[in-house]
Protein backbone atom coordinates (compact mmCIF):
# COMPACT_ATOMS: atom_id res chain seq x y z
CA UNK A 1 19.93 10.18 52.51
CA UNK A 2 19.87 7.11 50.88
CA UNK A 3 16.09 6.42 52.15
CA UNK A 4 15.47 9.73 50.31
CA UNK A 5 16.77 8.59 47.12
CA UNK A 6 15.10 5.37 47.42
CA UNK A 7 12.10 7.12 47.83
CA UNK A 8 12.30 9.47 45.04
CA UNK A 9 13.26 6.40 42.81
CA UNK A 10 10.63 4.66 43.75
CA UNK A 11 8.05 7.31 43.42
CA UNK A 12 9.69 8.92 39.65
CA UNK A 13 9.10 4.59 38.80
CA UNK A 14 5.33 4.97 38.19
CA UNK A 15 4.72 7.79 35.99
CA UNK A 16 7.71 6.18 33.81
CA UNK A 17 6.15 3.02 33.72
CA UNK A 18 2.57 4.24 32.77
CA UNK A 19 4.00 6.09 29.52
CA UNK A 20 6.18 3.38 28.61
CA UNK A 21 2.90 0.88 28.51
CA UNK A 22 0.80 3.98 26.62
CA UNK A 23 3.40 4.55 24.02
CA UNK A 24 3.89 0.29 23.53
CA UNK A 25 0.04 0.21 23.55
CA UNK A 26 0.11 2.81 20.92
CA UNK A 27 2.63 0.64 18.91
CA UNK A 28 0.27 -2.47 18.77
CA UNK A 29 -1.30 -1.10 15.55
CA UNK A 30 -1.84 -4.69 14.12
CA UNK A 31 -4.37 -5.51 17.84
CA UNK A 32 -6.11 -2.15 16.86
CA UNK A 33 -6.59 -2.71 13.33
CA UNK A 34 -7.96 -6.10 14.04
CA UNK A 35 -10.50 -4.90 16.62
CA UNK A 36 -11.55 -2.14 14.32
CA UNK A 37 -12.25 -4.44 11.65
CA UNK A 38 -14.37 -6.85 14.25
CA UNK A 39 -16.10 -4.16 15.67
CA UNK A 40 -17.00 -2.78 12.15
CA UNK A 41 -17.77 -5.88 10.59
CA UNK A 42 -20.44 -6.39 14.15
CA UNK A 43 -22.08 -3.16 13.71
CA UNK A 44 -22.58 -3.43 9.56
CA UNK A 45 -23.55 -7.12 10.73
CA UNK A 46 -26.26 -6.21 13.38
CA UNK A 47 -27.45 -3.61 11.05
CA UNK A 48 -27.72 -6.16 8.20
CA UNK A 49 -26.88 -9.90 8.37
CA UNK A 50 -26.33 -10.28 4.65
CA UNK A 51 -23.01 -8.68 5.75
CA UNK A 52 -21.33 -12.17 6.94
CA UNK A 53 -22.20 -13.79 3.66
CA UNK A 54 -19.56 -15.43 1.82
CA UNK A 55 -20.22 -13.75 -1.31
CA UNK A 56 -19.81 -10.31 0.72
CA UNK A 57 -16.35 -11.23 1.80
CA UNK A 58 -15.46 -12.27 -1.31
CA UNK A 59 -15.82 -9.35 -3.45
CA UNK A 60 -14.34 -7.35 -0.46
CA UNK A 61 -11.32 -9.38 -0.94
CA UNK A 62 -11.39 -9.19 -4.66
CA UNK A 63 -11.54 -5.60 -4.20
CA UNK A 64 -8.40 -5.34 -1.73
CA UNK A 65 -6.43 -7.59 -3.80
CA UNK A 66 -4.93 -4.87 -6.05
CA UNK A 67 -4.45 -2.66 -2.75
CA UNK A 68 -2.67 -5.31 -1.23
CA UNK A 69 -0.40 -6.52 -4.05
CA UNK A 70 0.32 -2.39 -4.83
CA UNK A 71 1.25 -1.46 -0.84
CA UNK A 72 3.48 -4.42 -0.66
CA UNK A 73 5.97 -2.56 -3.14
CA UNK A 74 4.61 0.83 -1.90
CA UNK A 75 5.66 -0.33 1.70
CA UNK A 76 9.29 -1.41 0.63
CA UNK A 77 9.75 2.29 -0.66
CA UNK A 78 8.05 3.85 2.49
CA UNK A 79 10.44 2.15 4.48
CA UNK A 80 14.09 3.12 2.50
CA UNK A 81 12.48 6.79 3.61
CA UNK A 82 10.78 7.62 0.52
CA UNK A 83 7.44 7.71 -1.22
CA UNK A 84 5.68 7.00 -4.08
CA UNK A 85 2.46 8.70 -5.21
CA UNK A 86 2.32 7.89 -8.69
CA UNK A 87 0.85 3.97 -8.64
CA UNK A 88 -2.72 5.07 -9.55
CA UNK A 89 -1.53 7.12 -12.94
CA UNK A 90 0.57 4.23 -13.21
CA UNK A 91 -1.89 1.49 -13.50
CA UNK A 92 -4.18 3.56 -15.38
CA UNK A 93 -1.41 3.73 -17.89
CA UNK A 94 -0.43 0.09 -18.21
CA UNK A 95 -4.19 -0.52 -18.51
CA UNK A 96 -4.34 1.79 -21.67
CA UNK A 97 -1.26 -0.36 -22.83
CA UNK A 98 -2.57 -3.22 -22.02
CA UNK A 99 -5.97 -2.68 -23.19
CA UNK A 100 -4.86 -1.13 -27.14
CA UNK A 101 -2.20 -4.46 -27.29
CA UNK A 102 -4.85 -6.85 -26.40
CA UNK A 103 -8.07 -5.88 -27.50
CA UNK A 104 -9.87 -7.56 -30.70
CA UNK A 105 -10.68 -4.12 -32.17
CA UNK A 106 -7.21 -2.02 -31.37
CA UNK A 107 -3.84 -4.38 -31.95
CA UNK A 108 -5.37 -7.94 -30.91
CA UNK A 109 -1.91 -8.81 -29.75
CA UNK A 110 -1.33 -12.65 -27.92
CA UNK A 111 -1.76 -11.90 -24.23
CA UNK A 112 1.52 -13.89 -23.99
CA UNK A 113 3.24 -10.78 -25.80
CA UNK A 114 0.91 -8.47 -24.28
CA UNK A 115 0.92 -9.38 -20.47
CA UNK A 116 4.89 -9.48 -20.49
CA UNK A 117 5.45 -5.92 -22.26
CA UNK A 118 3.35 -4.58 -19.86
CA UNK A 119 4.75 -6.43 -16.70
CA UNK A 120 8.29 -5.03 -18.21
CA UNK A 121 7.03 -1.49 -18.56
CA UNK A 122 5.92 -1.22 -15.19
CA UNK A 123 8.97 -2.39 -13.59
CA UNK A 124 11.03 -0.32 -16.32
CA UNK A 125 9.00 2.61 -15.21
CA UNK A 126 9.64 1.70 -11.54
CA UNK A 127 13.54 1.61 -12.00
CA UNK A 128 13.35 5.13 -13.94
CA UNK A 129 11.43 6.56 -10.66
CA UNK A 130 13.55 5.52 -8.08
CA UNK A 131 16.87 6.20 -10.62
CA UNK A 132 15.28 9.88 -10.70
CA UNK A 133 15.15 9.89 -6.72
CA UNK A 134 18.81 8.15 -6.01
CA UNK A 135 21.19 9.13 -8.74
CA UNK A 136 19.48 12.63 -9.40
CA UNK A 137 18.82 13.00 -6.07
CA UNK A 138 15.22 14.47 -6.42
CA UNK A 139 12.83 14.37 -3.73
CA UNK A 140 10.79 11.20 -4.45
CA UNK A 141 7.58 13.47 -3.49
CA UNK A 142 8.67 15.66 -6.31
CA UNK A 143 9.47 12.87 -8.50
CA UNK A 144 6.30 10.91 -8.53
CA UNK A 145 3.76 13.94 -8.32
CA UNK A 146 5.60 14.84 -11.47
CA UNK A 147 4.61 11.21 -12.94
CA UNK A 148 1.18 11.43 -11.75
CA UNK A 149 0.06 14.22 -13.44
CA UNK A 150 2.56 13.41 -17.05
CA UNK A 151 1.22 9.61 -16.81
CA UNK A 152 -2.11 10.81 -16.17
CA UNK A 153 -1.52 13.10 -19.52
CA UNK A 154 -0.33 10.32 -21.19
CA UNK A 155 -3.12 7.86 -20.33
CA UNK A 156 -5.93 10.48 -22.02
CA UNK A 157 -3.65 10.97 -25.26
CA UNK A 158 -3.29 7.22 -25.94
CA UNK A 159 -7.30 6.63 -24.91
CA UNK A 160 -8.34 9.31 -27.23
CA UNK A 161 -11.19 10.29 -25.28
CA UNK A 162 -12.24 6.53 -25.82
CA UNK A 163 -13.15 4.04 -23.96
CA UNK A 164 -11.40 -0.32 -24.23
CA UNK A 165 -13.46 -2.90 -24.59
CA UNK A 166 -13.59 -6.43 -25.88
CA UNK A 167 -10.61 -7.57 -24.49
CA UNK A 168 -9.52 -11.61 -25.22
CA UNK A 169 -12.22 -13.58 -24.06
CA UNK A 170 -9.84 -16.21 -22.40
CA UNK A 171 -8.45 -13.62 -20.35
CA UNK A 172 -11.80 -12.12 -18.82
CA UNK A 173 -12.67 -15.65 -17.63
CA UNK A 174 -9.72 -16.23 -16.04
CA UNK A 175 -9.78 -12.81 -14.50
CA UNK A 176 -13.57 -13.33 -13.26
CA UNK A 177 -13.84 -17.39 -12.37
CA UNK A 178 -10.23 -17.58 -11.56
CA UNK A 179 -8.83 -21.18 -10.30
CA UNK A 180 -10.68 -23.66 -8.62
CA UNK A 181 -12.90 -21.35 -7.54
CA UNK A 182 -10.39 -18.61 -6.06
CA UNK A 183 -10.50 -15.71 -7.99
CA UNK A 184 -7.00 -14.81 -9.84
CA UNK A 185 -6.52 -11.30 -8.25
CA UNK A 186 -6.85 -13.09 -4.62
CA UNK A 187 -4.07 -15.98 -5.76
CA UNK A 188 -1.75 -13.28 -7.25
CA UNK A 189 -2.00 -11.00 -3.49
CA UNK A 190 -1.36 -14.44 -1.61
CA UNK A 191 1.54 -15.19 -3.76
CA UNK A 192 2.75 -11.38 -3.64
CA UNK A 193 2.21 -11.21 -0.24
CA UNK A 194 4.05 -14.53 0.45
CA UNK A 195 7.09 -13.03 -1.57
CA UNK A 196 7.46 -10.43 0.00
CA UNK A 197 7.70 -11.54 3.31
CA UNK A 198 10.05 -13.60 2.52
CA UNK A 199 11.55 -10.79 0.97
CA UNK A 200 11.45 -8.84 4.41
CA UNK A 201 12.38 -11.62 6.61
CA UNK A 202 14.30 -14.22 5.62
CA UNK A 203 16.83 -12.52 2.82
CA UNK A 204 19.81 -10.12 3.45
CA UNK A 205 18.04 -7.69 1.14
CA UNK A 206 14.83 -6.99 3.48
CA UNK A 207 17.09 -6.08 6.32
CA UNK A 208 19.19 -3.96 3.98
CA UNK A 209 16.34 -2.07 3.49
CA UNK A 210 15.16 -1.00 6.59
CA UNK A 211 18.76 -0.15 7.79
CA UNK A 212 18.79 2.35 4.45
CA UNK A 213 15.38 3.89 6.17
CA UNK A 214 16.94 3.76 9.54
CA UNK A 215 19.76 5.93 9.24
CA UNK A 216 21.44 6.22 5.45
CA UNK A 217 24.84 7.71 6.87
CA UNK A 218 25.07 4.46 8.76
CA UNK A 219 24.00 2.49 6.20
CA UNK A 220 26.49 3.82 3.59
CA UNK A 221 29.22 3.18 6.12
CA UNK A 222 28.09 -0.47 6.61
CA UNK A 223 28.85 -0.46 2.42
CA UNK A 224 25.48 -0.46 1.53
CA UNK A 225 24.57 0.87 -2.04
CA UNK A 226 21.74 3.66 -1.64
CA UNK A 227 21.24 3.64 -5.06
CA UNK A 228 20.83 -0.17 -5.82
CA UNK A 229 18.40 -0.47 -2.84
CA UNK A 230 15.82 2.26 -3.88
CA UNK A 231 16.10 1.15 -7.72
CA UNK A 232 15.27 -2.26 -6.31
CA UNK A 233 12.24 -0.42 -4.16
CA UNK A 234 10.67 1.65 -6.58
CA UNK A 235 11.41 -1.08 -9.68
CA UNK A 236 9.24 -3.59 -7.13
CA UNK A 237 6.65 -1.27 -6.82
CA UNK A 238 6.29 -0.81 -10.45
CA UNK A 239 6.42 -4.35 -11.60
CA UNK A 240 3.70 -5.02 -8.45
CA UNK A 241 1.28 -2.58 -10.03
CA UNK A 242 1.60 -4.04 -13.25
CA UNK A 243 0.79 -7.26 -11.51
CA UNK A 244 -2.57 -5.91 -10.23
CA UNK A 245 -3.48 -4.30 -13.26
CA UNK A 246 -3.12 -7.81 -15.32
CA UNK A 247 -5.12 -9.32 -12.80
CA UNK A 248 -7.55 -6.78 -11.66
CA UNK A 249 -8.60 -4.59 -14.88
CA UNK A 250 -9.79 -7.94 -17.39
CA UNK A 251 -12.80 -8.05 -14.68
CA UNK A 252 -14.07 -4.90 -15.65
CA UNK A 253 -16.40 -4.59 -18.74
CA UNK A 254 -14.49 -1.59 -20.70
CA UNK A 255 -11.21 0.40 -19.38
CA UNK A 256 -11.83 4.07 -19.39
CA UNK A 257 -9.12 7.18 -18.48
CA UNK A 258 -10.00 7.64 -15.34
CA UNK A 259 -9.16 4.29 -13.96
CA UNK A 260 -6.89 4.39 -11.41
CA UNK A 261 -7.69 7.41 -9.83
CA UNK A 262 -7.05 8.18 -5.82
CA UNK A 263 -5.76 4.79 -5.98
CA UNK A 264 -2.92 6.18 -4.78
CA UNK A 265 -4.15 7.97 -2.49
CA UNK A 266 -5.87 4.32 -1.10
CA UNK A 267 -2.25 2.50 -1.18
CA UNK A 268 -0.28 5.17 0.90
CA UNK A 269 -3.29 5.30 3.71
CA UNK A 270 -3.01 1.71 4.00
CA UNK A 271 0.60 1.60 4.27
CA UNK A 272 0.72 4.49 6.74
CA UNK A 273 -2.16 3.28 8.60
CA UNK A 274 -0.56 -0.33 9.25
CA UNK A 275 2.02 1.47 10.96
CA UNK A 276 4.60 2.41 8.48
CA UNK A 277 6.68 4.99 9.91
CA UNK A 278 6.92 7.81 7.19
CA UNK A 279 9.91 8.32 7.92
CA UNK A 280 11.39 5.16 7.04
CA UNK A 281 12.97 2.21 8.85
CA UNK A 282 9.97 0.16 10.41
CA UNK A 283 6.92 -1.20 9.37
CA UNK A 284 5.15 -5.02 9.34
CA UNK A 285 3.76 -6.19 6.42
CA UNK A 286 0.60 -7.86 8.53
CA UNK A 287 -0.09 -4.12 9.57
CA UNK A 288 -0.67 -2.98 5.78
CA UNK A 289 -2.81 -6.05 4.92
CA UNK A 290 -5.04 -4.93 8.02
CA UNK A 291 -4.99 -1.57 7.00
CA UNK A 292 -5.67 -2.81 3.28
CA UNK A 293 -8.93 -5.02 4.81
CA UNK A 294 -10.06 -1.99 7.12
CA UNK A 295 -9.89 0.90 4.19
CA UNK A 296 -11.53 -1.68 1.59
CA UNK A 297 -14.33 -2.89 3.52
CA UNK A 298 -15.59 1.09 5.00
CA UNK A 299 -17.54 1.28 0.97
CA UNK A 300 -19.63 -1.65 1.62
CA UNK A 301 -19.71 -1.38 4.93
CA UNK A 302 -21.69 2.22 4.64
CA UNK A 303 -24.05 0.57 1.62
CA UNK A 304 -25.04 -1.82 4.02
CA UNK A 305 -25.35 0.53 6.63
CA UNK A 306 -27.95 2.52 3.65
CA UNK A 307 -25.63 5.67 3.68
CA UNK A 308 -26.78 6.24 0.16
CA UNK A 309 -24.80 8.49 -2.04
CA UNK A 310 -23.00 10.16 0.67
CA UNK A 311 -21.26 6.97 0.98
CA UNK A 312 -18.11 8.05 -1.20
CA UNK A 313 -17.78 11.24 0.48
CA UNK A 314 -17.83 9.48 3.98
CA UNK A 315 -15.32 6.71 2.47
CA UNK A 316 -12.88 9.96 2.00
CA UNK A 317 -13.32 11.17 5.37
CA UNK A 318 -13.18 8.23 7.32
CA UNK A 319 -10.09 7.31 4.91
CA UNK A 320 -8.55 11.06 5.44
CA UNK A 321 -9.14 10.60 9.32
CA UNK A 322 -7.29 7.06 9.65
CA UNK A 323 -4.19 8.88 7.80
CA UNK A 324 -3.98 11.63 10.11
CA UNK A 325 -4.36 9.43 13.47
CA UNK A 326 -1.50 7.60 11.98
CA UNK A 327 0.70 10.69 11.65
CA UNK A 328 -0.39 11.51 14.75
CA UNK A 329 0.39 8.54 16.63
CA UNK A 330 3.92 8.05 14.69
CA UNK A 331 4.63 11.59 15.88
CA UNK A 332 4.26 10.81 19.47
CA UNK A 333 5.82 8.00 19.46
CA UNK A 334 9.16 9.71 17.92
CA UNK A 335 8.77 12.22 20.46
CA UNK A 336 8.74 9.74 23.03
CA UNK A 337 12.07 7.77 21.42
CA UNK A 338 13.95 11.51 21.06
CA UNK A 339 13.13 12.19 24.64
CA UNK A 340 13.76 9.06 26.58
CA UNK A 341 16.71 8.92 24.21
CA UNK A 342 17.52 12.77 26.61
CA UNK A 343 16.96 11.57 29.48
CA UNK A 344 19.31 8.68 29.31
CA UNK A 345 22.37 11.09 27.91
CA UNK A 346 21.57 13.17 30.71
């Protein structure tokens, strides 16, 4: 009898063992992100060797600088259990702001007036959001598709159907030559990106976090305030895409309405794709960057690649499809957790 069991032990110990290495393989987002990127940046390569220049790389990490410094906040508020869609009417906002304050023929404010009020209206809108989604107890889904379409409003009512140009001189420089050589948008992500890992790893307040997206009922009973953490979350994420608009938009030779747009749509791929679970409660920052470098680089990669103007449809698809392999892979792995979690009770 006990040979039997042995047996049937021994036999049950290989199919277990083959899913539990699938599902961990599965979980090793950052190793598949990386590859992707290799693989990608071979093929585009192969296909055309200007593709390893330096000045390629650099505007395809001037270009995921904004994306980067934006999902680091977005991430934080992914992983309480929420979401927030409205970053791309957002920015397009505090460039309007920023834009009329600054600019030589609207209110040729100092930028040292200018660049503050806007960093404080971005975080003040931030705090507003995620007071909306923990004290009124709004679904944050609701909440910030709401914004996005009333900051999108707002945006054309204060551009007037205009377009923002001439911005201070001193400021475009900066935002174009940067320091020492380094662009300014790519020293502001490092130093964003620096904070907040520190922010995740190394301070009470990270871990506080992802316990709030882990289980709230648990967290409430460890005397953890709900409401301070997602004000914190959401306040982040605005003052971070206030950030990226100071640094990003000055590069740009006039503002117009529409800037801004999907951007959102860009920031919540990457965070989802670098294995954020939707759900709240885990999620590594090195994951979003990857998934920030992956989605950034598909554009050029397809103009290399002489796609044409069916390049920005592709970038959609390709973008839509990473999003729902996410999903898709976060879903079986919570399958897999609720089920072995079964078979142990049992």
């Amino acid at each position: 009898m006990s040979n039997s069991q042995t047996l049937t032990v021994d036999h049950d110990s290989r199919p277990v063992c083959f899913s539990t290495r699938f599902f961990r393989l599965i979980r090793q987002r950052e190793a598949g992100l990386l590859l992707l990127i290799s693989l990608t940046s071979v093929v585009v390569g192969i296909h055309d060797v200007r593709f390893f220049s330096v000045d390629v790389w650099r505007d395809i990490l001037v270009r995921c600088a904004p994306t980067a410094i934006v999902a680091c906040g977005v991430m934080l508020v992914v992983v309480t259990g929420e979401i927030d869609i409205s970053v791309g009417s957002l920015m397009a906002l505090l460039a309007a702001v920023m834009g009329r304050m600054l600019s030589e023929q609207e209110f040729d404010i100092s930028c040292w007036i200018g660049i503050p009020v806007t960093l404080g209206l971005g975080t003040l809108i931030g705090v507003f959001t995620g007071s909306l989604v923990s004290m009124g107890r709004v679904p944050s889904i609701i909440v910030t598709l709401g914004l996005l379409t009333a900051l999108r409003g707002l945006t054309t009512l204060m551009m007037g159907g205009k377009n923002i140009d001439r911005l201070p001189e001193g400021l475009t420089q900066v935002a174009k030559q940067g320091f020492l050589g380094v662009p300014i948008s790519i020293l502001a992500a490092a130093g964003v990106i620096g904070l907040t890992s520190v922010l995740i790893h190394h301070i009470p307040l990270g871990r506080r976090l992802y316990a709030l997206g882990s289980s709230a009922e648990s967290a409430r009973m460890a005397g953890l305030s709900e409401v301070r953490l997602k004000l914190f979350a959401f306040g982040y994420t605005g003052f971070l895409t206030a950030l990226a608009t100071i640094v990003d938009v000055p590069r740009l030779p006039k503002i117009e309405s529409g800037i801004g747009s999907e951007f959102e749509l860009l920031v919540v791929t990457c965070v989802v794709v670098g294995g954020v679970a939707i759900s709240g409660g885990q999620g590594r920052l090195i994951g979003v960057l990857l998934a920030v470098v992956l989605m950034t680089m598909i554009r050029p990669a397809l103009t290399f690649m002489d796609i044409g103007e069916a390049g920005e449809k592709w970038t959609r698809a390709i973008q839509g499809m990473f999003i729902l392999l996410a999903v898709v892979s976060d879903s079986l792995f919570s399958w897999r957790q609720r089920h072995s979690g079964k078979v142990h009770a049992a």
